[in-house]
C-alpha atoms as a PDB file:
ATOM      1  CA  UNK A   1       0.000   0.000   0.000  1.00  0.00           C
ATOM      2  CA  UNK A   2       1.295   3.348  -0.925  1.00  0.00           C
ATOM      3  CA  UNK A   3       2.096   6.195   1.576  1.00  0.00           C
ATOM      4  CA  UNK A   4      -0.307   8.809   1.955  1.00  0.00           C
ATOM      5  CA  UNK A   5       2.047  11.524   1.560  1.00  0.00           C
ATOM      6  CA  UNK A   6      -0.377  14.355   0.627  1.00  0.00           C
ATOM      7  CA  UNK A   7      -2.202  15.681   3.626  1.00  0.00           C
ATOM      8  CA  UNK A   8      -5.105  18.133   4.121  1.00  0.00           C
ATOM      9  CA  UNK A   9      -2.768  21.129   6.015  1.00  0.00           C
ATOM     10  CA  UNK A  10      -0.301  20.508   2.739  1.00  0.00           C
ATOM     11  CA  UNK A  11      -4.110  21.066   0.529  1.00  0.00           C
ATOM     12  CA  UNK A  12      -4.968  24.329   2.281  1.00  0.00           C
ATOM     13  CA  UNK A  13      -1.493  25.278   2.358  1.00  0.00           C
ATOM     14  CA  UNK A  14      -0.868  24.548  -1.594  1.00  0.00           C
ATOM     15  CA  UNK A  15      -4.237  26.715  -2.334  1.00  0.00           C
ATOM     16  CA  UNK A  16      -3.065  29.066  -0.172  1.00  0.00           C
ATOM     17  CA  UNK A  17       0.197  29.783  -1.762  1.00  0.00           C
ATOM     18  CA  UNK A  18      -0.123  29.459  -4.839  1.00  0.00           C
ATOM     19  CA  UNK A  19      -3.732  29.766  -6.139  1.00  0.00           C
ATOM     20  CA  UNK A  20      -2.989  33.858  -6.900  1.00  0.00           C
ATOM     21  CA  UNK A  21       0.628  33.236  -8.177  1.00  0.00           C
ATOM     22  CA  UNK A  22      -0.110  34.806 -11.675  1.00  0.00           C
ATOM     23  CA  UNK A  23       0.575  37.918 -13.317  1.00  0.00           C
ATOM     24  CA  UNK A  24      -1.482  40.822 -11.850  1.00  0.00           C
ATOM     25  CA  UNK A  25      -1.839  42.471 -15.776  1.00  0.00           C
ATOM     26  CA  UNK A  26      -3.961  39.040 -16.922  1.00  0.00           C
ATOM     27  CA  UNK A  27      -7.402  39.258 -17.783  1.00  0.00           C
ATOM     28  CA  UNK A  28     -10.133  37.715 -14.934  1.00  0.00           C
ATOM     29  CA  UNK A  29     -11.282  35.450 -17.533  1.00  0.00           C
ATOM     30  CA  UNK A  30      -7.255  34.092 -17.467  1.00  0.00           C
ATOM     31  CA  UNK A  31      -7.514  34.434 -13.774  1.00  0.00           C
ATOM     32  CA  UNK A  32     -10.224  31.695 -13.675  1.00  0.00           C
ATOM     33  CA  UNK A  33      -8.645  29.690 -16.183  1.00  0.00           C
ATOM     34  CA  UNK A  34      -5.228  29.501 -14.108  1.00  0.00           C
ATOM     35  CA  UNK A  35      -6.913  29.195 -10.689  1.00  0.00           C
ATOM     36  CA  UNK A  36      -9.395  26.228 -11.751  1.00  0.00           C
ATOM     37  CA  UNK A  37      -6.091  24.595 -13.616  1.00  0.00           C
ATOM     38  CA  UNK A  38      -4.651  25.109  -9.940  1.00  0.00           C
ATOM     39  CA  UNK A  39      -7.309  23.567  -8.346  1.00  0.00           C
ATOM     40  CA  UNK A  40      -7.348  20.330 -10.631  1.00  0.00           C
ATOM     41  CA  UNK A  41      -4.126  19.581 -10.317  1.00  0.00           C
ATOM     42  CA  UNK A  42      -4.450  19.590  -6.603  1.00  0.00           C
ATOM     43  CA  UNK A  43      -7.895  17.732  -6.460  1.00  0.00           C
ATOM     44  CA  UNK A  44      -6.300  14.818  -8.946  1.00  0.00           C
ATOM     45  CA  UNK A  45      -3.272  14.296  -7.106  1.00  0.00           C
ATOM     46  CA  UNK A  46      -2.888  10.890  -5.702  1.00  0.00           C
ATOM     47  CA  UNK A  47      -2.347  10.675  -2.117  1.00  0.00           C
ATOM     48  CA  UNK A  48       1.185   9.496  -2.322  1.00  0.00           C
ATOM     49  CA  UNK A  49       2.248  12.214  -4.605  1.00  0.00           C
ATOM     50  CA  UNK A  50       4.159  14.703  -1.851  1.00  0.00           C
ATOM     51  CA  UNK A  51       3.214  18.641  -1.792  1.00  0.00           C
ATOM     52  CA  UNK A  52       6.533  19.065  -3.649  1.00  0.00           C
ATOM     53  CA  UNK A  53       6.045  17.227  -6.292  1.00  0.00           C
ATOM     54  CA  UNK A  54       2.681  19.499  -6.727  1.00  0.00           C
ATOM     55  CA  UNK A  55       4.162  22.201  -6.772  1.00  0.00           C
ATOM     56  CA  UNK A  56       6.570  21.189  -9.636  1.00  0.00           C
ATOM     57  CA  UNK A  57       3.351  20.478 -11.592  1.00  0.00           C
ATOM     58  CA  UNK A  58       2.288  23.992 -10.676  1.00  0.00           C
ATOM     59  CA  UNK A  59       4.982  25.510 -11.812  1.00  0.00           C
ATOM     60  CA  UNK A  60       4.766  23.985 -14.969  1.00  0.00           C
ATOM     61  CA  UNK A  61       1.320  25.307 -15.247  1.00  0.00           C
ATOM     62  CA  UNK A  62       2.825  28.741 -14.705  1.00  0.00           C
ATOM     63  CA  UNK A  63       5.021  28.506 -17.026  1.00  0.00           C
ATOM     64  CA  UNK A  64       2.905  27.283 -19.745  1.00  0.00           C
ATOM     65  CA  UNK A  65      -0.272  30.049 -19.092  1.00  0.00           C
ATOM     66  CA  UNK A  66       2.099  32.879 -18.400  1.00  0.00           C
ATOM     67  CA  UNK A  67       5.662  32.106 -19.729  1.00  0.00           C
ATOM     68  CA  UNK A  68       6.420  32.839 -16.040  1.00  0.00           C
ATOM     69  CA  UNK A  69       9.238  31.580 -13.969  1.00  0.00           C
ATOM     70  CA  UNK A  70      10.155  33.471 -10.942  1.00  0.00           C
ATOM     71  CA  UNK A  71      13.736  33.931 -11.035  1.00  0.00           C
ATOM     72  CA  UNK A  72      15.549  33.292  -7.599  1.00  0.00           C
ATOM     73  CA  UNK A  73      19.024  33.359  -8.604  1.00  0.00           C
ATOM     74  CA  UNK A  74      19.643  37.125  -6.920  1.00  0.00           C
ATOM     75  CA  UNK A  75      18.115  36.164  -4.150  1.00  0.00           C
ATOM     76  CA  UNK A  76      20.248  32.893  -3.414  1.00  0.00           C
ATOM     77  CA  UNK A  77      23.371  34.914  -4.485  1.00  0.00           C
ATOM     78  CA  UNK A  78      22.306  37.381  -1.385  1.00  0.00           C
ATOM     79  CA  UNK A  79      21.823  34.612   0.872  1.00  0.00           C
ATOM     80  CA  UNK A  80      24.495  33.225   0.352  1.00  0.00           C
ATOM     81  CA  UNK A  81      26.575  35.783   0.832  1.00  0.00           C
ATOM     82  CA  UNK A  82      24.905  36.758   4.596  1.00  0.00           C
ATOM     83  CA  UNK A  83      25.930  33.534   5.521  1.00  0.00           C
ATOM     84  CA  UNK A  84      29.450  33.491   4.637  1.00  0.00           C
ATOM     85  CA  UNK A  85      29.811  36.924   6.321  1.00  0.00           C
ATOM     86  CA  UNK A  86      28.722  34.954   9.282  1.00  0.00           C
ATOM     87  CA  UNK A  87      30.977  31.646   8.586  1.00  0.00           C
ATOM     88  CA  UNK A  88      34.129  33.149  10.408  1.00  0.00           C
ATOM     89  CA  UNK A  89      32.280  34.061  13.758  1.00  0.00           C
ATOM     90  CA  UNK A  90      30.302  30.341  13.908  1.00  0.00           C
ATOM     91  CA  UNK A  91      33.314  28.261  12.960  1.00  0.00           C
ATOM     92  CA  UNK A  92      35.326  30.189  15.611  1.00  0.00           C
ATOM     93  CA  UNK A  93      32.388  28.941  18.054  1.00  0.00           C
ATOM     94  CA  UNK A  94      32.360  25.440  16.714  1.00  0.00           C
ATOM     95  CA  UNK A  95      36.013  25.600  17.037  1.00  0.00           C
ATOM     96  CA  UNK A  96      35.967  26.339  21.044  1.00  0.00           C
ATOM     97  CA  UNK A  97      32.692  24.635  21.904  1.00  0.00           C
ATOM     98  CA  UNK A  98      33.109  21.097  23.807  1.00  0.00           C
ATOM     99  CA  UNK A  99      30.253  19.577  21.737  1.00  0.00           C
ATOM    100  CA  UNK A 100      30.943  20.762  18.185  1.00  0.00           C
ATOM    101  CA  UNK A 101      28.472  18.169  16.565  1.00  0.00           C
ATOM    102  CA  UNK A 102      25.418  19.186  18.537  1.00  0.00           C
ATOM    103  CA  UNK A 103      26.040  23.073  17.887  1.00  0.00           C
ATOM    104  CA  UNK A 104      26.840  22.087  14.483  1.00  0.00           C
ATOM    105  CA  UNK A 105      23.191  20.421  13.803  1.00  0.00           C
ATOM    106  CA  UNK A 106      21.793  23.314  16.315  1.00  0.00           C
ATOM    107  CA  UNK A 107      22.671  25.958  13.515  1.00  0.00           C
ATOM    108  CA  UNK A 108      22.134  23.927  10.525  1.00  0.00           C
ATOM    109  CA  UNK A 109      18.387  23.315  11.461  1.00  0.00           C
ATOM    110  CA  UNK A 110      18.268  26.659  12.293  1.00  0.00           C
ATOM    111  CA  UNK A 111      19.472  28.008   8.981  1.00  0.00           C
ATOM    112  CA  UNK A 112      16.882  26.016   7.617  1.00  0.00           C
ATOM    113  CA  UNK A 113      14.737  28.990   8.056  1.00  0.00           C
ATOM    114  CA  UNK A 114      15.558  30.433   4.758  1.00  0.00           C
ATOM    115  CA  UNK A 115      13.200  29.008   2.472  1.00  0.00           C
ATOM    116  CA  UNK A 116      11.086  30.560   0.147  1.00  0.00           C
ATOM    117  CA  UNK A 117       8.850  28.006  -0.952  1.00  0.00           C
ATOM    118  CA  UNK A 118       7.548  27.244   2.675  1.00  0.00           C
ATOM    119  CA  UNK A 119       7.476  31.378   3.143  1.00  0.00           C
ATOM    120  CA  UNK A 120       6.612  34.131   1.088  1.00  0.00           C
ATOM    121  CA  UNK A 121       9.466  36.290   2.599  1.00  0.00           C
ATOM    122  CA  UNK A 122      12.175  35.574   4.546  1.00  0.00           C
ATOM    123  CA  UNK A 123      13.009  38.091   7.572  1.00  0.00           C
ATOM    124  CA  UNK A 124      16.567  38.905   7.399  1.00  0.00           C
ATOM    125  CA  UNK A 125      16.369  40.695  11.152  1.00  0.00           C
ATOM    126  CA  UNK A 126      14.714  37.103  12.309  1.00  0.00           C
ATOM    127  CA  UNK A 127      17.363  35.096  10.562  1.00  0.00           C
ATOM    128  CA  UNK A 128      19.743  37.147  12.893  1.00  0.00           C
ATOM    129  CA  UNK A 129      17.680  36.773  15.928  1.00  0.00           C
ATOM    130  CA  UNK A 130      17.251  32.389  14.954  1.00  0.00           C
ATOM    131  CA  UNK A 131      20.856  32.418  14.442  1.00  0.00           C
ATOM    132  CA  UNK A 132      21.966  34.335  17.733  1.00  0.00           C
ATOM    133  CA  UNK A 133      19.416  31.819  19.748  1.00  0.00           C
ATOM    134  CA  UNK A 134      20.768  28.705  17.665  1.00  0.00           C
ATOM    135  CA  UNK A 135      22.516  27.454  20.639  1.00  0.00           C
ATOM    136  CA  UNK A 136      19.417  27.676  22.908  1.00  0.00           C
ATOM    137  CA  UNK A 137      17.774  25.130  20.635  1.00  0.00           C
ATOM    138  CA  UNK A 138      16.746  21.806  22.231  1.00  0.00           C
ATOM    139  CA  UNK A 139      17.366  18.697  20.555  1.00  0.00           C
ATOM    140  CA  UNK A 140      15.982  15.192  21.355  1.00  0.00           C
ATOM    141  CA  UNK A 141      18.830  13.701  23.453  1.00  0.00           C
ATOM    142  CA  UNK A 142      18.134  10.016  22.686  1.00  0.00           C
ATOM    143  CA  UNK A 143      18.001  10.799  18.937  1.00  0.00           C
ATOM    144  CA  UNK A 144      21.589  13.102  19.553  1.00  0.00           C
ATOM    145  CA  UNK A 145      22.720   9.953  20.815  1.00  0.00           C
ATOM    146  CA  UNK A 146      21.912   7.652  17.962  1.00  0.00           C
ATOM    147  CA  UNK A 147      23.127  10.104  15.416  1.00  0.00           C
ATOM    148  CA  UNK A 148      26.406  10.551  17.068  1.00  0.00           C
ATOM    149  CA  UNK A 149      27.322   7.097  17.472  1.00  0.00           C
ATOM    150  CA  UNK A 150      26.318   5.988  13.438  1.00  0.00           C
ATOM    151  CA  UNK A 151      28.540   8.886  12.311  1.00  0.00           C
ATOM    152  CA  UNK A 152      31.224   7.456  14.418  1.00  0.00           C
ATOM    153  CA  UNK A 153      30.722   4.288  12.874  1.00  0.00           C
ATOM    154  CA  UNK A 154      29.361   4.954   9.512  1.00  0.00           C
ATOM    155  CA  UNK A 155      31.956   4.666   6.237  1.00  0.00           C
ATOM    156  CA  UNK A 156      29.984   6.541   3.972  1.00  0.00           C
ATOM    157  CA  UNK A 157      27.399   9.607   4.724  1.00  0.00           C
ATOM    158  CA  UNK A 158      25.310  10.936   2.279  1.00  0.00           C
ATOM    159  CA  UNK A 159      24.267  14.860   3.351  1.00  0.00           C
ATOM    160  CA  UNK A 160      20.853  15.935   1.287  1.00  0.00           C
ATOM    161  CA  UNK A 161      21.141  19.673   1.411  1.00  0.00           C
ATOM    162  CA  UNK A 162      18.147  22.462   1.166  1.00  0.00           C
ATOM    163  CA  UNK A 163      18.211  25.731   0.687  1.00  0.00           C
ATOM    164  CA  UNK A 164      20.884  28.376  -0.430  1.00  0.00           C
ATOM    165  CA  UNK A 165      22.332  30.183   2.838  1.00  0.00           C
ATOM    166  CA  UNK A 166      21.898  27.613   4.676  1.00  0.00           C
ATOM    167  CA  UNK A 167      24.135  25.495   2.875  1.00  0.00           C
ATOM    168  CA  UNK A 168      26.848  27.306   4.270  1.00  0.00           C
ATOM    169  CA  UNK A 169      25.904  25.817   7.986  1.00  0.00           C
ATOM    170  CA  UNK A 170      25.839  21.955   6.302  1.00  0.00           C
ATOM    171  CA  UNK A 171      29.311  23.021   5.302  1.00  0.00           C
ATOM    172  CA  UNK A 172      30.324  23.492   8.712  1.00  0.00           C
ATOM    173  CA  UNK A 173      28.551  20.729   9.818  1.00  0.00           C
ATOM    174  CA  UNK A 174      29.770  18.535   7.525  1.00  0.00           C
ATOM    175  CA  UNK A 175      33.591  19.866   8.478  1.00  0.00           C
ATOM    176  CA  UNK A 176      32.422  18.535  12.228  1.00  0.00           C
ATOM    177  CA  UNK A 177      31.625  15.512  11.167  1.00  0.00           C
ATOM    178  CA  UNK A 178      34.968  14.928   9.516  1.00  0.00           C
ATOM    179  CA  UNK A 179      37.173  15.947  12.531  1.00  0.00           C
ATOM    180  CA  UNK A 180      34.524  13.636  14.368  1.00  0.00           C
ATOM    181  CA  UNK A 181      35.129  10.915  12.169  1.00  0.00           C
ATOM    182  CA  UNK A 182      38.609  11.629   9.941  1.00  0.00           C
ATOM    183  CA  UNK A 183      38.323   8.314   7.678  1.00  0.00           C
ATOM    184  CA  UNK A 184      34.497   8.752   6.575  1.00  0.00           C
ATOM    185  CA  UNK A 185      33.428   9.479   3.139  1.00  0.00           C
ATOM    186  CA  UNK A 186      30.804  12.472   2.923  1.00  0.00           C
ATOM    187  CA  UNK A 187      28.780  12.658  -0.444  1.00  0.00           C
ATOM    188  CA  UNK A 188      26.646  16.244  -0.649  1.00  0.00           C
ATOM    189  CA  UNK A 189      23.400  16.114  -2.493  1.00  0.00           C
ATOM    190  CA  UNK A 190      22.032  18.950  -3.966  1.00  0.00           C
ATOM    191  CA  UNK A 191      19.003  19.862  -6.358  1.00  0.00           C
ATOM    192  CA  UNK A 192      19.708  18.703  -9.890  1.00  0.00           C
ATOM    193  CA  UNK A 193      17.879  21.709 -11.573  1.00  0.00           C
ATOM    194  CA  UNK A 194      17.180  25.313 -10.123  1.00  0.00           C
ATOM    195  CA  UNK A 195      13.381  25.209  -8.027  1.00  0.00           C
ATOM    196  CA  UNK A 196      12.434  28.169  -5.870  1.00  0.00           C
ATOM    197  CA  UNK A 197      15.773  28.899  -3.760  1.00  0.00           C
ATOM    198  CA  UNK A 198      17.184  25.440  -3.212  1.00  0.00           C
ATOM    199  CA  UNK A 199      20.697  24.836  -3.304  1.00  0.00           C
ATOM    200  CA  UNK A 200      22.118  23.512  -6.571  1.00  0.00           C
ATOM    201  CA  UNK A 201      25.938  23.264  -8.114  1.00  0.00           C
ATOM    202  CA  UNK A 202      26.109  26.612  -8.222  1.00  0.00           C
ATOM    203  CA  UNK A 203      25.411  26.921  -4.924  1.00  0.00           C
ATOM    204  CA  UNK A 204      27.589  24.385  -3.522  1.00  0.00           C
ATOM    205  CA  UNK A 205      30.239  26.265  -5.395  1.00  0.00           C
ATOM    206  CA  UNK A 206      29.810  29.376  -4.617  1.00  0.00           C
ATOM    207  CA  UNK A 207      30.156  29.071  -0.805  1.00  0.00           C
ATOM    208  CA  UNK A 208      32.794  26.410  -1.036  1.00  0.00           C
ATOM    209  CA  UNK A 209      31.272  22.990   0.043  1.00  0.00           C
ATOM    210  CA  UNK A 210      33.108  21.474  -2.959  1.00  0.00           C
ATOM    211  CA  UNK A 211      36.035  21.627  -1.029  1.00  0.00           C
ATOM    212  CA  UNK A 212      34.818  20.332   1.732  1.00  0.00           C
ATOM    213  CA  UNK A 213      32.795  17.115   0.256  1.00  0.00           C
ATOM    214  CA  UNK A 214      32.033  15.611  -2.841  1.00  0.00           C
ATOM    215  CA  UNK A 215      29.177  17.229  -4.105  1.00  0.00           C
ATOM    216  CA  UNK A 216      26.298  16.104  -7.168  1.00  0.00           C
ATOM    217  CA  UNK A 217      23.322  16.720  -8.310  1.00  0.00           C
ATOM    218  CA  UNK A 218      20.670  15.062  -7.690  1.00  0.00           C
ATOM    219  CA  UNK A 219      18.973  14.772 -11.416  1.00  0.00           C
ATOM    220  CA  UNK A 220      15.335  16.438 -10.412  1.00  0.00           C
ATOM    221  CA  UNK A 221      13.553  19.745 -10.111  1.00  0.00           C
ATOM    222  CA  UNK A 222      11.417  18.601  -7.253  1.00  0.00           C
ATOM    223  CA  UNK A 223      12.140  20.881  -3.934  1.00  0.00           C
ATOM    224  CA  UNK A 224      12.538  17.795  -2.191  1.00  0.00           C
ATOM    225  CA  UNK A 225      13.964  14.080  -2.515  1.00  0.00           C
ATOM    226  CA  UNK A 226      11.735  11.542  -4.466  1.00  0.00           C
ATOM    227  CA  UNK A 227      13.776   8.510  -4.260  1.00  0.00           C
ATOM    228  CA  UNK A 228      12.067   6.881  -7.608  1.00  0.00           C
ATOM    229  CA  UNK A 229      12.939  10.283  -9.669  1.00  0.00           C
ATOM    230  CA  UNK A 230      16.365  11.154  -8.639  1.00  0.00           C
ATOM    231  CA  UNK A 231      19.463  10.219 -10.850  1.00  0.00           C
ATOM    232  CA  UNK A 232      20.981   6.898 -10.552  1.00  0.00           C
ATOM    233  CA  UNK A 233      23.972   8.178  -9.126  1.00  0.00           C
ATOM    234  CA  UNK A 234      22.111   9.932  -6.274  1.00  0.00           C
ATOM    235  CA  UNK A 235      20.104   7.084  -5.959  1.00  0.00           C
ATOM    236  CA  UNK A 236      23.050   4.784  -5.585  1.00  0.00           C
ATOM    237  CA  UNK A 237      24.825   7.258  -3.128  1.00  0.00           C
ATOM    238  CA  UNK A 238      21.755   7.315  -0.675  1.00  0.00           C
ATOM    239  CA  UNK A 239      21.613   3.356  -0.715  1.00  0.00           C
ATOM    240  CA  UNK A 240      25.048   2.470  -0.112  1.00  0.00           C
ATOM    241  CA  UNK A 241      24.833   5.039   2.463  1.00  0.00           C
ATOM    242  CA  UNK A 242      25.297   3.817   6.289  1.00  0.00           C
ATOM    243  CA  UNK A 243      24.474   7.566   7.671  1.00  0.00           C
ATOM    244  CA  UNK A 244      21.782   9.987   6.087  1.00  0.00           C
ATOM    245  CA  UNK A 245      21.136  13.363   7.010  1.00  0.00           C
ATOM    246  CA  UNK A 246      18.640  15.023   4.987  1.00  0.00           C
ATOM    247  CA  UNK A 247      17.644  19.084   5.722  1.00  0.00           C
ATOM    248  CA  UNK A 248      14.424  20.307   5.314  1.00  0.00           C
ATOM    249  CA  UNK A 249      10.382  20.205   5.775  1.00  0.00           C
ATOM    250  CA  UNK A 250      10.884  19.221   1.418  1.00  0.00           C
ATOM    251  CA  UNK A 251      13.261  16.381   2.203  1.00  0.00           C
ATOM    252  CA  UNK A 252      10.738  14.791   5.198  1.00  0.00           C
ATOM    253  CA  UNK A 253       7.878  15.204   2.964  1.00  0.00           C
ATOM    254  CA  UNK A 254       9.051  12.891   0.465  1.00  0.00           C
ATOM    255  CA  UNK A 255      11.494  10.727   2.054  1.00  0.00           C
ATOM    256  CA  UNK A 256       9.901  10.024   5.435  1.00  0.00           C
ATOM    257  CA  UNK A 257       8.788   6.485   6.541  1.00  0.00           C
ATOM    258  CA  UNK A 258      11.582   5.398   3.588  1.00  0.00           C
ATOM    259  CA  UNK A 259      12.838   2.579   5.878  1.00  0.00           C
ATOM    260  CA  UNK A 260      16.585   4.058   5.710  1.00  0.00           C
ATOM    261  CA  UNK A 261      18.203   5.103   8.457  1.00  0.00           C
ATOM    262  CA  UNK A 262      17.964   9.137   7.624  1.00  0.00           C
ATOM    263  CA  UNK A 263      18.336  11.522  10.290  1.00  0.00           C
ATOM    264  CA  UNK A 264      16.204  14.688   9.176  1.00  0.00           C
ATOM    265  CA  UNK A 265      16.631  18.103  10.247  1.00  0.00           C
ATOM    266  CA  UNK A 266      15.074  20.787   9.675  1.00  0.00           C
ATOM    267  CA  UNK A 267      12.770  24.192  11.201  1.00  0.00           C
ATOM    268  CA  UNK A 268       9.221  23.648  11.752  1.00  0.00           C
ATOM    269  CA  UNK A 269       7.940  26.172   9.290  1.00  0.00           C
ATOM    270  CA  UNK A 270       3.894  25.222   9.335  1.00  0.00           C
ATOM    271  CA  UNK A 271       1.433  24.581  11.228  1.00  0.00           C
ATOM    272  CA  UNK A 272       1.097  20.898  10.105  1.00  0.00           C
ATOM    273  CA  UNK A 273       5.165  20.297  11.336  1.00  0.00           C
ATOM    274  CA  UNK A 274       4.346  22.199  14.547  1.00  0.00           C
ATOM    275  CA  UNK A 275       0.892  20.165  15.269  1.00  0.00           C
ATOM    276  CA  UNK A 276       2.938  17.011  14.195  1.00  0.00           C
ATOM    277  CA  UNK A 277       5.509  17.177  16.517  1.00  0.00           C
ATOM    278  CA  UNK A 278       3.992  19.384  19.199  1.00  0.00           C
ATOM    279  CA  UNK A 279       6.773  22.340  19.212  1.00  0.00           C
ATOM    280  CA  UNK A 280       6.235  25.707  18.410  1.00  0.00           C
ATOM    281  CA  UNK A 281       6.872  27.511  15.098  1.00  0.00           C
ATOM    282  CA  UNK A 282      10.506  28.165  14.005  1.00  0.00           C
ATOM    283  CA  UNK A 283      11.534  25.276  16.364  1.00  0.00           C
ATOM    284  CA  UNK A 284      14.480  23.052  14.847  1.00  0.00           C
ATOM    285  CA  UNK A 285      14.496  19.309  15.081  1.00  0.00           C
ATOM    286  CA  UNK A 286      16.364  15.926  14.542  1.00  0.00           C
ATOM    287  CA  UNK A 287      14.204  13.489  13.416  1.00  0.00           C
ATOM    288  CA  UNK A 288      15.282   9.577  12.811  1.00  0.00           C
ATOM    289  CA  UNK A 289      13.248   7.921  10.173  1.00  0.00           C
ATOM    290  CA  UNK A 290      13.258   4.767  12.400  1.00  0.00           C
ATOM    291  CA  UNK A 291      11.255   6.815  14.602  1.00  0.00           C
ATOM    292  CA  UNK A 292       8.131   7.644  12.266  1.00  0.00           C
ATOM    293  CA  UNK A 293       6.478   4.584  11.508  1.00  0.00           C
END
């Protein structure tokens, strides 16, 4: 039996955002059209097809009414770039702190903040404020635990990255990992094809995780991980994989309940995460996927 992936807070929330995503110069008669298109594609999506992967199909549908693709290349440049004026101060911290790993994961879940497709805007004063709480974050001890002693153990980790900015904390995290464990072999995975402000290639270059890790794409346009769409390469990396960490509401949405030992993190960002796991908006957590079922 498949998953049912597609829930009724990902429904109101894909109406939501994207039903008046058009052009504001179109006729009402092209409003209608786009808006009913909207609605079909939502109302015939299976149940196992992930909010992602709907809004792929509604970008399409964008595309093709309006010739309209919202360009986010500026924006990731920016973000980028706020991050790596920030890299110096937190890898000075991660430096001196006696548990590098869990301040590590405590700012990459909360750079997972910057996302555009789960947000209309992103706050650049409350990116400042997450980032100078980071450390305050709680995180499941028993799940710290687990994590902690697979990376110690693990030959080969596969990191899934997110969103631009934010890549810059998996690059520190990642470097944490490989003080933590010098003789393991750490494969970044990033978005095969530009989709809202994900990281891609370019990405990964631009802030230097290249360096760091070997990084590829992973062959799809989807703002998340569909393990039945992704190149064979990616695919290959994730299941020779003995550790997974995958960032990002996206990445849960379509890889949870996968049966491989992925450790997700990532900000609560809705009200369907935050009634989920009973936190408060903007919380971060570690999630194991051994956990969900």
């Amino acid at each position: 039996m498949e998953q049912a992936r597609l829930k009724p807070e990902c429904i109101k929330c894909l109406i939501r955002g994207q039903l008046d995503r058009h052009p504001s110069d179109i006729t009402e008669q092209e409003k209608t059209d786009y808006m009913q298109s909207v609605l079909k594609l939502i109302a015939n999506a299976k149940r196992s097809v992930s909010a992602p992967s709907i809004v792929r199909s509604i970008y399409a549908l964008q595309k093709e009414m309006f010739g309209y693709e919202r360009d986010f290349s500026e924006i990731k440049k920016h973000f980028n770039e706020v991050m790596l004026a920030r890299e110096g101060q937190i890898a000075g911290e991660l430096e001196a702190s006696p548990d590098a790993l869990r301040l590590g994961i405590q700012y990459a879940m909360t750079g997972n903040y910057i996302d555009f497709g789960a947000m209309e805007h992103v706050d650049e004063e409350k990116l400042k404020q997450l980032l100078n709480s980071a450390k305050d974050n709680p995180i499941d001890e028993e799940g710290y635990q687990a994590l902690k002693a697979d990376l110690l153990r693990a030959e080969k980790i596969v990191y899934i990255t997110d969103n631009c900015g934010e890549i810059v904390l998996d690059k520190l995290l990642i470097q944490v990992i490989r003080k933590l464990n010098p003789a393991v072999s750490v494969t970044a995975i990033v978005r095969g094809e530009a989709v809202v402000n994900d990281a891609t290639m370019e990405d990964a270059l631009q802030v230097g995780l290249t360096e760091i890790a070997g990084v590829i794409g992973n062959g799809s346009n989807v703002g998340g991980t569909c393990l039945d769409e992704i190149s064979e390469q990616a695919r290959a990396a994730i299941d020779t994989a003995d550790v997974i960490l995958a960032k990002g509401q996206g990445n849960f949405e379509t890889m949870s309940e996968c049966g491989k030992n992925v450790y997700y993190i990532f900000m609560c960002k809705c009200d369907m995460f935050a009634k989920r796991f009973a936190v408060p908006l903007y919380t971060g957590l570690l999630v194991n996927d051994k956990n969900l079922s």
